[in-house]
Protein backbone atom coordinates (compact mmCIF):
# COMPACT_ATOMS: atom_id res chain seq x y z
CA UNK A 1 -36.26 49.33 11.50
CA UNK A 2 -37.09 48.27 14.67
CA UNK A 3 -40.85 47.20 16.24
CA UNK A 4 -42.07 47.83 19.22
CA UNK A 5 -44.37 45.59 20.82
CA UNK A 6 -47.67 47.65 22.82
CA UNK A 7 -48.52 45.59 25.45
CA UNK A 8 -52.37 44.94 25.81
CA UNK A 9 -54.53 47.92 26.53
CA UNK A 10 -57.50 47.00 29.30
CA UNK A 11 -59.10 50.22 28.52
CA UNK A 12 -59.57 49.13 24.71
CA UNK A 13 -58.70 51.87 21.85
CA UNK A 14 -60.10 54.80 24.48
CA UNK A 15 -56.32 54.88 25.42
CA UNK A 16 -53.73 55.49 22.95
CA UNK A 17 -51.03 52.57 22.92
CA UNK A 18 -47.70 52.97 24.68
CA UNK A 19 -45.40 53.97 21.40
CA UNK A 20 -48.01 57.00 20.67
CA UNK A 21 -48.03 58.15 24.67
CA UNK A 22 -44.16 58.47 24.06
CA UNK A 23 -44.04 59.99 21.14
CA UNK A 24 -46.47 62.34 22.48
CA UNK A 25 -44.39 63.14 25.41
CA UNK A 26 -41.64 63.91 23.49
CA UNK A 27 -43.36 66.24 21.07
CA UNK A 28 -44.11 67.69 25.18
CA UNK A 29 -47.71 66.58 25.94
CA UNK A 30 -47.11 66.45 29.67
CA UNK A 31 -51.03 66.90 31.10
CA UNK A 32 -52.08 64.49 33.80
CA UNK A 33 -53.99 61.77 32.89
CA UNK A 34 -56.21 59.42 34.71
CA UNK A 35 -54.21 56.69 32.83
CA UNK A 36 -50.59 56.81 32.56
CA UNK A 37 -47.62 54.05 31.49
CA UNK A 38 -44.83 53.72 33.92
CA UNK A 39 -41.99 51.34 32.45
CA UNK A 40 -44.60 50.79 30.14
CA UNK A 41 -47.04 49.35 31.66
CA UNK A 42 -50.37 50.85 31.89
CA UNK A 43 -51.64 52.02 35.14
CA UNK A 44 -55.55 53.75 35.80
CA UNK A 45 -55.90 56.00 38.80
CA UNK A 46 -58.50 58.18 39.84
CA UNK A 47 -58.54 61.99 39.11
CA UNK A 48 -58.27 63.21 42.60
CA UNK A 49 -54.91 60.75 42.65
CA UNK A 50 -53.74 62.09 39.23
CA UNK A 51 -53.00 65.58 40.36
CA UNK A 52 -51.12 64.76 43.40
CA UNK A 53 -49.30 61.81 41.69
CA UNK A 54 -48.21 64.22 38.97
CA UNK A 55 -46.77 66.95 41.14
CA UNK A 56 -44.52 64.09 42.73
CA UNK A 57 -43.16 62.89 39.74
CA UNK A 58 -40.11 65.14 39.55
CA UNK A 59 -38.19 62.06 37.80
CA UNK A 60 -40.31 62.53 34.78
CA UNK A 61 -40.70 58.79 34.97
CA UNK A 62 -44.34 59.19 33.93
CA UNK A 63 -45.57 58.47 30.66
CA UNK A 64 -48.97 60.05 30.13
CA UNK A 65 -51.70 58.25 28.50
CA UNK A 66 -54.16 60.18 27.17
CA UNK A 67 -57.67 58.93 25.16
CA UNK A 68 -57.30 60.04 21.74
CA UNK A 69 -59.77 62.78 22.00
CA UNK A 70 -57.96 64.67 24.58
CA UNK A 71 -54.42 64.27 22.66
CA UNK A 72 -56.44 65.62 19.59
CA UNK A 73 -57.45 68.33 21.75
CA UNK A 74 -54.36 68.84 22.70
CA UNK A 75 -52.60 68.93 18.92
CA UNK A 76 -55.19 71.82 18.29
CA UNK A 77 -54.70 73.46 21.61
CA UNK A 78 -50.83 73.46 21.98
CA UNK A 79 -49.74 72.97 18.61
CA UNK A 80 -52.38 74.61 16.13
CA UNK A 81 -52.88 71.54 14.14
């Protein structure tokens, strides 16, 4: 079993660490978020960026980072859980 190692998260345990963000993209939470990883690394942006940032990421290099609230919204929302 391997261990990945989150790297520090500035915005404290608002932000859900790197290994969750991933496994919640895979599981296809794909909503823009003001705080996103990118080679995981964590990068904040404003909201008026975060729209137009996420329509130009066609790569799908973007790893959202979402507070836990809103990916618990999201479970109930888009998954019925």
């Amino acid at each position: 079993m391997t261990h990945t190692q989150n790297p520090p998260n500035p915005m404290g345990n608002r932000i859900v660490p790197f290994n969750i963000a991933l496994s919640l993209k895979k599981l296809g939470f794909k909503e823009p978020c003001t705080s996103f990883y990118l080679k995981g690394k964590l990068i904040t942006i404003t909201e008026d960026t975060c729209n137009i940032l996420w329509s130009l990421d066609t790569e799908n290099r973007f790893v959202s980072a979402p507070s836990y609230l809103q990916a618990l919204r999201w479970f109930r929302r888009d998954k019925q859980i």
